[in-house]
C-alpha atoms as a PDB file:
ATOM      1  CA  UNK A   1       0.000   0.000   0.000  1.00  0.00           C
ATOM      2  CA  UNK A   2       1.422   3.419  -0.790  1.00  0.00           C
ATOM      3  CA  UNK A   3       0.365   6.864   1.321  1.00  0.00           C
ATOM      4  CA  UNK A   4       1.234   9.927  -0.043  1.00  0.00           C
ATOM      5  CA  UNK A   5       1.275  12.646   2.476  1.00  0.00           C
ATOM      6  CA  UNK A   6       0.875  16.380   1.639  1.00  0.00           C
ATOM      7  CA  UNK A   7       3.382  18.531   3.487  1.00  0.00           C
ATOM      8  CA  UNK A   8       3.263  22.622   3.633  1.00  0.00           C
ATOM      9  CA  UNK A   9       5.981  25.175   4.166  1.00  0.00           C
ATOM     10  CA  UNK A  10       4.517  27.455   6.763  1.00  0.00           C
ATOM     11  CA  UNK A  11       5.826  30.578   8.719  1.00  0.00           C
ATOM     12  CA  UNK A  12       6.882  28.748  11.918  1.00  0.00           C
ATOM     13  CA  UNK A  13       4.277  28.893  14.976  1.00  0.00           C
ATOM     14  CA  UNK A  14       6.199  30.694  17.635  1.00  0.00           C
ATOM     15  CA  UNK A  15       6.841  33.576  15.215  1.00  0.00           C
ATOM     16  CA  UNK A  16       5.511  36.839  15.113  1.00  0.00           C
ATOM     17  CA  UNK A  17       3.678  37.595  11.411  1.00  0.00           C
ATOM     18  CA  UNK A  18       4.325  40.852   9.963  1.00  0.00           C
ATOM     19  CA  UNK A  19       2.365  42.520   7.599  1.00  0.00           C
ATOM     20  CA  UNK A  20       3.836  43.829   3.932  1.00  0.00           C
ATOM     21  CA  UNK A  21       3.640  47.677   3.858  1.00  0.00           C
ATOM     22  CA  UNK A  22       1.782  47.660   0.458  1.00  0.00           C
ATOM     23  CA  UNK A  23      -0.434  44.665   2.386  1.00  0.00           C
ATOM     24  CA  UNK A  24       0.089  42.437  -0.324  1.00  0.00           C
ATOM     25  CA  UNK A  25       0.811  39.780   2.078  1.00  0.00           C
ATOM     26  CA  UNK A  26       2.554  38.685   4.978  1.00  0.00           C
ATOM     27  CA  UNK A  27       6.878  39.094   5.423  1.00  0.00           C
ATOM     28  CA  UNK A  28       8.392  36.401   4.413  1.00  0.00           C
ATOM     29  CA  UNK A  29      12.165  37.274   3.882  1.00  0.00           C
ATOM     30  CA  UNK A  30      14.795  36.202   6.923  1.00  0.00           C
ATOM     31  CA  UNK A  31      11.500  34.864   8.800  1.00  0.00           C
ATOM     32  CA  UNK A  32      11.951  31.070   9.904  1.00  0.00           C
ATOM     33  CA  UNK A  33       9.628  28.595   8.342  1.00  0.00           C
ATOM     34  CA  UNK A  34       8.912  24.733   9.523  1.00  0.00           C
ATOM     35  CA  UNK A  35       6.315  22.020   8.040  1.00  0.00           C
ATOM     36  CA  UNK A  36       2.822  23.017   8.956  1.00  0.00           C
ATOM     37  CA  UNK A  37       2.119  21.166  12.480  1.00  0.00           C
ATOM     38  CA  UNK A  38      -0.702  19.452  10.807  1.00  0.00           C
ATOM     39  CA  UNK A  39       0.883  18.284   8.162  1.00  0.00           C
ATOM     40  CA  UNK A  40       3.355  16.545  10.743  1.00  0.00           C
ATOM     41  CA  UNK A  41       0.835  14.748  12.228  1.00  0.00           C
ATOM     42  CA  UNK A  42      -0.112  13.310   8.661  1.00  0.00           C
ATOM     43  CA  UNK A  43       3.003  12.083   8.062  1.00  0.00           C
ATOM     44  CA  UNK A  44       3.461  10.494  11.735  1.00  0.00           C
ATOM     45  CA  UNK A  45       0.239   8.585  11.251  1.00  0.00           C
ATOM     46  CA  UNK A  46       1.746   7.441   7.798  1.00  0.00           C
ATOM     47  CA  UNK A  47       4.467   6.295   9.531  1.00  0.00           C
ATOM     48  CA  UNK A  48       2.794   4.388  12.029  1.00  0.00           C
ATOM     49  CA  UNK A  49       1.250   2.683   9.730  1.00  0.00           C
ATOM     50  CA  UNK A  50       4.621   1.780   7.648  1.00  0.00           C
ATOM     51  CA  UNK A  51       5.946   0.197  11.241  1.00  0.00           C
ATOM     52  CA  UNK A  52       2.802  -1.433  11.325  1.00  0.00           C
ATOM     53  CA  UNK A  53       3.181  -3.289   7.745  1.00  0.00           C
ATOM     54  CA  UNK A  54      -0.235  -1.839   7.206  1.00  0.00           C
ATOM     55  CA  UNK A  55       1.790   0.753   4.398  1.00  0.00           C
ATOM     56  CA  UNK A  56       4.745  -0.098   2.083  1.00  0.00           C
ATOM     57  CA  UNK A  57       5.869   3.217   0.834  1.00  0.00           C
ATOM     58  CA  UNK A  58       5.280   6.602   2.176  1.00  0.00           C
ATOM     59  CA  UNK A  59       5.581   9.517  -0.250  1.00  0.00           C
ATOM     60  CA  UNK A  60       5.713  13.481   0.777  1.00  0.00           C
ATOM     61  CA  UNK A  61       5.141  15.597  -1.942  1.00  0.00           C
ATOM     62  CA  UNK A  62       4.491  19.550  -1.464  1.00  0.00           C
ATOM     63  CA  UNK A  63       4.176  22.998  -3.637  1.00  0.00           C
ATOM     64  CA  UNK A  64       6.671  25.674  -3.656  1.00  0.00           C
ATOM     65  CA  UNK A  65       9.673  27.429  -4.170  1.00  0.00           C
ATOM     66  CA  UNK A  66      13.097  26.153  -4.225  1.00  0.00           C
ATOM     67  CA  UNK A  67      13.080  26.339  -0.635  1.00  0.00           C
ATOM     68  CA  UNK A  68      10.781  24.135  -0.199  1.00  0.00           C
ATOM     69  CA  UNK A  69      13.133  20.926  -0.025  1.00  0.00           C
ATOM     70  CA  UNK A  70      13.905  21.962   3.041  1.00  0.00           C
ATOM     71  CA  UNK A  71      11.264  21.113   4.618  1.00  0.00           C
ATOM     72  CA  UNK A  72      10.547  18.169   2.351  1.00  0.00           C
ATOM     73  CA  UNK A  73      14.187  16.951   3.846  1.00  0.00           C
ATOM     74  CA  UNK A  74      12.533  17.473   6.994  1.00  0.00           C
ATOM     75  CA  UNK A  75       9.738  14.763   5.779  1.00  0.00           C
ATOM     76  CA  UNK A  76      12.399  12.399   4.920  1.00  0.00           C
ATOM     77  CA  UNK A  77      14.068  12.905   8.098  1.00  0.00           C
ATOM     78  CA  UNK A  78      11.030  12.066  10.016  1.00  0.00           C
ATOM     79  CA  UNK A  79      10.947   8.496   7.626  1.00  0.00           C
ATOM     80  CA  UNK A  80       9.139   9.481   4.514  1.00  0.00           C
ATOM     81  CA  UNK A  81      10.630   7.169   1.715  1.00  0.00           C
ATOM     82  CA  UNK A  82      11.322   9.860  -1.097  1.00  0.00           C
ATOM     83  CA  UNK A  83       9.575  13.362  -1.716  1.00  0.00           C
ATOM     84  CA  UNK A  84       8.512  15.149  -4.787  1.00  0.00           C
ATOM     85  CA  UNK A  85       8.607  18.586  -4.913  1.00  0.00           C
ATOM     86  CA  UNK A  86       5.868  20.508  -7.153  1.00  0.00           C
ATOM     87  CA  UNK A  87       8.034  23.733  -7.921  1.00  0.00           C
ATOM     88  CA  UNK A  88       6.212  26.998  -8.905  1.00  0.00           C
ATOM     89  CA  UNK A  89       7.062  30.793  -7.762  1.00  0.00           C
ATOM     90  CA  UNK A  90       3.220  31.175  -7.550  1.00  0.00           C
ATOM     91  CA  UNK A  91       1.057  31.220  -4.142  1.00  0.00           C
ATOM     92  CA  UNK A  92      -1.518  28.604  -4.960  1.00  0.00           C
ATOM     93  CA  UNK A  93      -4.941  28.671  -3.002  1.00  0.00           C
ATOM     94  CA  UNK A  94      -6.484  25.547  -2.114  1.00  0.00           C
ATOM     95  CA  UNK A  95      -8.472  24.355  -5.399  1.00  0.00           C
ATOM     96  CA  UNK A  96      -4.894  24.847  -7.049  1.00  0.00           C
ATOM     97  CA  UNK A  97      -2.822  22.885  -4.327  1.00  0.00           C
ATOM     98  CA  UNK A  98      -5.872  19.783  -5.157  1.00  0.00           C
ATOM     99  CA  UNK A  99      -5.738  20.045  -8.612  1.00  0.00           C
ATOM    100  CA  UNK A 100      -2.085  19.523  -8.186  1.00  0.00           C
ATOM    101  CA  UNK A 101      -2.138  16.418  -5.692  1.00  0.00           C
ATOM    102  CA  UNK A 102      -4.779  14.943  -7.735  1.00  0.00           C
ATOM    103  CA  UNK A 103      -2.409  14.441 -10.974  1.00  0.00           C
ATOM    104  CA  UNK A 104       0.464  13.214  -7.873  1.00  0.00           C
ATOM    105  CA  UNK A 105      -1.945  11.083  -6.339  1.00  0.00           C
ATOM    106  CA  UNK A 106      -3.137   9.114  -9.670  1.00  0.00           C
ATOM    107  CA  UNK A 107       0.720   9.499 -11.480  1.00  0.00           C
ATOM    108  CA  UNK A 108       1.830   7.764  -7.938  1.00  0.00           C
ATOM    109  CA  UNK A 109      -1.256   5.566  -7.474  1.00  0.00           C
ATOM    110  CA  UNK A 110      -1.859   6.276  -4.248  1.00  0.00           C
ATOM    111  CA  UNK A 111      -3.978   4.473  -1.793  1.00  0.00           C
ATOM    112  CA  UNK A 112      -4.449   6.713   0.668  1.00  0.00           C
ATOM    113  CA  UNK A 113      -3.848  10.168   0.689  1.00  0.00           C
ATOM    114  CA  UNK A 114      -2.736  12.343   4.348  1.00  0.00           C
ATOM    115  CA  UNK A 115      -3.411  15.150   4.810  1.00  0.00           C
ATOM    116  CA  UNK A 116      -3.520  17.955   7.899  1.00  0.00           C
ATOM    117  CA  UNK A 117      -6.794  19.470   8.045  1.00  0.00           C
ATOM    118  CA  UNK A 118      -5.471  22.899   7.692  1.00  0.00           C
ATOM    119  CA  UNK A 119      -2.131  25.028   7.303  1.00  0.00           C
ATOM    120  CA  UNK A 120      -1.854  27.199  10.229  1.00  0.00           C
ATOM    121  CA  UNK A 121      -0.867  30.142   7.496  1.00  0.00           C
ATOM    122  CA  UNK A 122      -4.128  30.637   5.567  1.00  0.00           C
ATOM    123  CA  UNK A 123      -6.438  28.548   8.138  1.00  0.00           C
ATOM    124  CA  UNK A 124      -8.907  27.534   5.078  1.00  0.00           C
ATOM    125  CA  UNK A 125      -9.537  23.529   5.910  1.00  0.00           C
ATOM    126  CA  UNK A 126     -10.619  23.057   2.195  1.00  0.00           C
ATOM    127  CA  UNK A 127      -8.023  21.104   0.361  1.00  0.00           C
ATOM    128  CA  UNK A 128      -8.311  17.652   1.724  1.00  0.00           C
ATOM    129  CA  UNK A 129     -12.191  18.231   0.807  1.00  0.00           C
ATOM    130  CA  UNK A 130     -11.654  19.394  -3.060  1.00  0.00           C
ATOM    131  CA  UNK A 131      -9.122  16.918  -3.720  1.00  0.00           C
ATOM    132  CA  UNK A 132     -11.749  14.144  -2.326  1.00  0.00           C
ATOM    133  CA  UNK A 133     -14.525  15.491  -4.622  1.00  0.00           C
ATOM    134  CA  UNK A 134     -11.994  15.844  -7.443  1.00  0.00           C
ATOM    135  CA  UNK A 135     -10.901  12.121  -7.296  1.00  0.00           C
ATOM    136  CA  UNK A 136     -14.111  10.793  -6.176  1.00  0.00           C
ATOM    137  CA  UNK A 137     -12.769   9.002  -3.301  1.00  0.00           C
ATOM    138  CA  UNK A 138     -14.332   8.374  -0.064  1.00  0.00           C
ATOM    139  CA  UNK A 139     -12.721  11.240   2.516  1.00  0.00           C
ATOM    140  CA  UNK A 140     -12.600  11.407   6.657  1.00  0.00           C
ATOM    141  CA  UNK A 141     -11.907  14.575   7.808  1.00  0.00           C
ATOM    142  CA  UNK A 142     -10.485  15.640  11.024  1.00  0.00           C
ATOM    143  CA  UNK A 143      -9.376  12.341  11.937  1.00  0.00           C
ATOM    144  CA  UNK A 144      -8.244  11.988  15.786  1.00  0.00           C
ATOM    145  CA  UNK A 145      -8.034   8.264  15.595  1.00  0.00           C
ATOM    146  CA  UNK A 146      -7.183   6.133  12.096  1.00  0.00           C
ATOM    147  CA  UNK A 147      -7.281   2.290  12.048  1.00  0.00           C
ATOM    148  CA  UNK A 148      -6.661   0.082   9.128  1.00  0.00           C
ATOM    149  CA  UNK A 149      -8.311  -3.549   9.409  1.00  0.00           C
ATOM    150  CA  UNK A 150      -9.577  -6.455   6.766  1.00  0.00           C
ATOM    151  CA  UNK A 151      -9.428  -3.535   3.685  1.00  0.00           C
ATOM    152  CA  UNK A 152     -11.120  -1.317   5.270  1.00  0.00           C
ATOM    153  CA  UNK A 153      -9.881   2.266   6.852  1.00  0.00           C
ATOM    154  CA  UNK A 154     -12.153   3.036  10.439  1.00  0.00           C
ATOM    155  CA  UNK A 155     -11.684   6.844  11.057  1.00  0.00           C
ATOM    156  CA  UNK A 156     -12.743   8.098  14.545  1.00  0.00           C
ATOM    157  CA  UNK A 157     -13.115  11.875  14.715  1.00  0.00           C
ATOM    158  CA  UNK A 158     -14.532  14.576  16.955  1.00  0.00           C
ATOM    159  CA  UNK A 159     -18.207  15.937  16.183  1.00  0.00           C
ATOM    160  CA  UNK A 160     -20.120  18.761  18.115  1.00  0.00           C
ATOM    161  CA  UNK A 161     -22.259  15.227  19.719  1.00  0.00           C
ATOM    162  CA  UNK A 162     -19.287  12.967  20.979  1.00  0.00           C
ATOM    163  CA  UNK A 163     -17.257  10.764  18.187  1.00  0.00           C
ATOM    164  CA  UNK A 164     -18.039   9.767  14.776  1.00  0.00           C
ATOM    165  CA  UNK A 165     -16.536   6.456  13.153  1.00  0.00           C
ATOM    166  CA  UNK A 166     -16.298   6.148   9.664  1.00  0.00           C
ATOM    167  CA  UNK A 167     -15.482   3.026   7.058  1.00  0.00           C
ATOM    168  CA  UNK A 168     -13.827   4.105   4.597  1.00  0.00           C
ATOM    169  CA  UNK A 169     -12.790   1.684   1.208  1.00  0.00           C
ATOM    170  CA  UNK A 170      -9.456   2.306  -0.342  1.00  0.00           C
ATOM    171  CA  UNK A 171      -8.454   4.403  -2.143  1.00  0.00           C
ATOM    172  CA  UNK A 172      -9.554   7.699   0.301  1.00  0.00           C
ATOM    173  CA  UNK A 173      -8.676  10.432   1.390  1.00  0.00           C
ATOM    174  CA  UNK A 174      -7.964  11.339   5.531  1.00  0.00           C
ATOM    175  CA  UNK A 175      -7.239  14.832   7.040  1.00  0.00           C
ATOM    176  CA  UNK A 176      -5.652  14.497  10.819  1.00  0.00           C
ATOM    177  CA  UNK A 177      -6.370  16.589  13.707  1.00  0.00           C
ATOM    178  CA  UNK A 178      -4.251  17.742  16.853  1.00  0.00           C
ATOM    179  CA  UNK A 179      -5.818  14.318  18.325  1.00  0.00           C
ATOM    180  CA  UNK A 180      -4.608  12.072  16.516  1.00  0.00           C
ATOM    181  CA  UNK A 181      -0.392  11.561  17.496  1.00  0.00           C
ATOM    182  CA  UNK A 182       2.410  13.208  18.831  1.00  0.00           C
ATOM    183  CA  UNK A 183       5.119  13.725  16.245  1.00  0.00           C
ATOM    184  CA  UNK A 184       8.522  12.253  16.747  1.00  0.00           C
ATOM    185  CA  UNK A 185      11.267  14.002  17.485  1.00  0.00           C
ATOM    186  CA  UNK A 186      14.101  13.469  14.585  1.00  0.00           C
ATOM    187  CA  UNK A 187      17.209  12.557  15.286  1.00  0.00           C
ATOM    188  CA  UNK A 188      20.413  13.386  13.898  1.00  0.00           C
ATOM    189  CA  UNK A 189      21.030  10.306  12.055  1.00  0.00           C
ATOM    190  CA  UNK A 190      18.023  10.356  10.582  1.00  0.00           C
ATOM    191  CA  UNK A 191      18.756  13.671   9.423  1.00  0.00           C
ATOM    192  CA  UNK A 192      21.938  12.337   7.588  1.00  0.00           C
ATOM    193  CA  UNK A 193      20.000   9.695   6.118  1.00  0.00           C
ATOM    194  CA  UNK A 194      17.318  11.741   4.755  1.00  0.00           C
ATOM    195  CA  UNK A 195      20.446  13.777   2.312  1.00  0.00           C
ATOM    196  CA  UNK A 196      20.464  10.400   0.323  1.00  0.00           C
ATOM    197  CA  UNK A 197      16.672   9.425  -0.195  1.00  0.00           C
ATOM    198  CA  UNK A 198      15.697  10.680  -3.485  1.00  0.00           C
ATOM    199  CA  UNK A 199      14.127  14.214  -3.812  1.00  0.00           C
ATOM    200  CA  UNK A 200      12.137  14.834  -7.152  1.00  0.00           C
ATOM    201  CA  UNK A 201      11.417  18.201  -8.442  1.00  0.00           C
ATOM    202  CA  UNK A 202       8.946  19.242 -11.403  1.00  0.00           C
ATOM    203  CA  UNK A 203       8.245  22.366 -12.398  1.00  0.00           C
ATOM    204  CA  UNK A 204       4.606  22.776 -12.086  1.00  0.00           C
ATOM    205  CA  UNK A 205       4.350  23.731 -16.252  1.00  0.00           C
ATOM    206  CA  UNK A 206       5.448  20.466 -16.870  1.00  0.00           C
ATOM    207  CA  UNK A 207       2.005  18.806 -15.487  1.00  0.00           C
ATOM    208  CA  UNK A 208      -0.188  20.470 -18.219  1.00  0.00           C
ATOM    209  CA  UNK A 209      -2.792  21.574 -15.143  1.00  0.00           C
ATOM    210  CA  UNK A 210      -5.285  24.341 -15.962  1.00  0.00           C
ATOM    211  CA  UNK A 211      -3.866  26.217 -12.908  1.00  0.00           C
ATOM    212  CA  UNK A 212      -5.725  29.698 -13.285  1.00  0.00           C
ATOM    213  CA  UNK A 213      -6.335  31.044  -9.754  1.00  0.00           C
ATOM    214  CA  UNK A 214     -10.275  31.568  -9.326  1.00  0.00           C
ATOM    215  CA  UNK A 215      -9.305  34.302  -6.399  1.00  0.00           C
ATOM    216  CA  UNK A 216      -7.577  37.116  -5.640  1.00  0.00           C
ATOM    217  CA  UNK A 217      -5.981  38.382  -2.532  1.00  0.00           C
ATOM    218  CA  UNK A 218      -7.359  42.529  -2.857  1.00  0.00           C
ATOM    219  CA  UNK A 219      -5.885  43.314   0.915  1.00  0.00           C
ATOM    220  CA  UNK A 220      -4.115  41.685   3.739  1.00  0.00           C
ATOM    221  CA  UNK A 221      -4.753  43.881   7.051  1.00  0.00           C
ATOM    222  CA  UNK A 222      -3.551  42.717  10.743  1.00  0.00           C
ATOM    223  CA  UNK A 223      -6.432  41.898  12.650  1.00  0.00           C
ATOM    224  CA  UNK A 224      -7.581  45.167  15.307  1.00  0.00           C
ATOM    225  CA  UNK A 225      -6.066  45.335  18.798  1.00  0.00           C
ATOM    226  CA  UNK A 226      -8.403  44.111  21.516  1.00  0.00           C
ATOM    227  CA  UNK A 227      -9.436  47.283  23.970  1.00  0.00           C
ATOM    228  CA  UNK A 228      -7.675  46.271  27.229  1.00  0.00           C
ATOM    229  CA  UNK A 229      -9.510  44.776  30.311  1.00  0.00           C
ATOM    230  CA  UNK A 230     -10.568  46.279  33.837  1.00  0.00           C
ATOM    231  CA  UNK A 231     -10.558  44.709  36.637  1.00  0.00           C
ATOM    232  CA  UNK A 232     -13.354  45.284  39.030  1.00  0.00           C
ATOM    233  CA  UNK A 233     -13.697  44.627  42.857  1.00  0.00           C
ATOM    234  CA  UNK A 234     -16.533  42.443  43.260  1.00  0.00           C
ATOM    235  CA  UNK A 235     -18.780  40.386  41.741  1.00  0.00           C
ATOM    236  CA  UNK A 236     -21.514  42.906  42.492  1.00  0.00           C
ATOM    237  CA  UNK A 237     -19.908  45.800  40.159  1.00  0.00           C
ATOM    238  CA  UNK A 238     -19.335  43.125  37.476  1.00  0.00           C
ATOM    239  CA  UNK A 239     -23.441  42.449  37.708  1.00  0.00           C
ATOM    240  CA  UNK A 240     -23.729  46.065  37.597  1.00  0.00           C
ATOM    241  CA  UNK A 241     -21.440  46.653  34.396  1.00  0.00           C
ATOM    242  CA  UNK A 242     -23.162  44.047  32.412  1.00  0.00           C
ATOM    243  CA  UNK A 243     -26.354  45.371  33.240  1.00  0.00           C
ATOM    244  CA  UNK A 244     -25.035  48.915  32.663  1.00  0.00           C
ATOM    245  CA  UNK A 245     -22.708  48.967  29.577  1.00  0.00           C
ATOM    246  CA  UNK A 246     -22.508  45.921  28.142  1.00  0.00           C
ATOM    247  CA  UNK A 247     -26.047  45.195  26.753  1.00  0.00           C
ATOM    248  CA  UNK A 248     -26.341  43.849  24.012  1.00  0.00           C
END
């Protein structure tokens, strides 16, 4: 069985985003960038399952600059067999990133595709979703517990009303949530071994994808500062502010 596992260069979580001056976007020169942390879920499940003898071959493929290898070598490090690298200078938005894993996941012949349920950059939770409707595969989204028994995938995930379990038939496609693992911490050698697993990179012209972007970003703007708090001296003059001021 082979998993191919979407991976996404993100600004990294404990820094600071800046925005452009012409708010174009957010600054992305001399700012340190990591895999998205949902994304490194996917791949530890994926992983799992390879220890397991449930999967054969685990593939990380992601879209991006030359940069980008980086953290694909980061995906190898972790145990990822090889990685292909989709390589554009373009931003794609999430129909474009599916259109592009679709052709990956069929050229590969993927059985199961991982993916996190979002990137922590644009927060949009759509891509696992298109490229499920765009292959016509079965899909399990937000998936805090994955289990793979008799040929069939059983994906436990969190609803508003408790857990939902879902069977899903292979080939499918699974997005992971924070639930799900606790990624493994990579180790130096690991790191030296990933330099010599094989690291493919395709221009994204060569795929012949009608890539035309359906969207445009007219304005990034950095969200308002919160008014700061009070602090009051008894629970009487907080029943007496809300019945006061803060009515709604």
């Amino acid at each position: 069985m082979k998993a191919l596992v979407a991976v996404k260069r993100v600004v990294d979580y404990n820094v600071r985003v800046r925005i452009k001056p012409d708010q174009t976007g957010v600054v992305l020169d001399n700012v340190k960038m990591s895999l998205n942390p949902f994304d490194e879920i996917a791949l530890e499940e994926a992983m799992r399952l390879k220890e397991a003898g449930v999967v054969t071959e685990v593939i990380a493929v992601s879209i991006g600059k030359t940069e980008t290898q980086e953290s694909l070598r980061q995906s190898l490090a972790f145990g990822a067999d090889r990685a292909i690298l989709i390589e554009t200078q373009e931003s794609f938005r999430s129909l474009q990133v599916a259109k592009v894993l679709k052709h990956i996941a069929l050229e590969e012949k993927a059985d199961v595709v991982f993916l996190g349920k979002q990137a922590i950059d644009d927060d949009n939770n759509q891509t696992a979703q298109m490229l499920a409707g765009l292959l016509d595969w079965p899909q399990a989204c937000f998936a805090s517990k994955v289990v793979y028994k008799e040929g069939t995938w059983e994906v436990t995930r969190e609803v508003d009303g408790g857990l939902e379990t879902l069977a899903l038939q292979t080939p499918c496609v699974i997005s992971t949530d924070l639930r799900l693992n606790t990624p493994r911490f990579i180790t130096l050698p690991n790191i030296m071994k990933a330099k010599q697993k094989p690291l493919k990179v395709i221009p994204v012209q060569e795929l012949n994808l009608d890539l035309k972007s359906q969207q445009n970003i007219t304005q990034v703007t950095a969200p308002k500062p919160k008014p700061p708090g009070i602090k009051l001296d008894s629970v009487e003059a907080l029943v007496e502010k809300l019945k006061t001021e803060l009515k709604s």
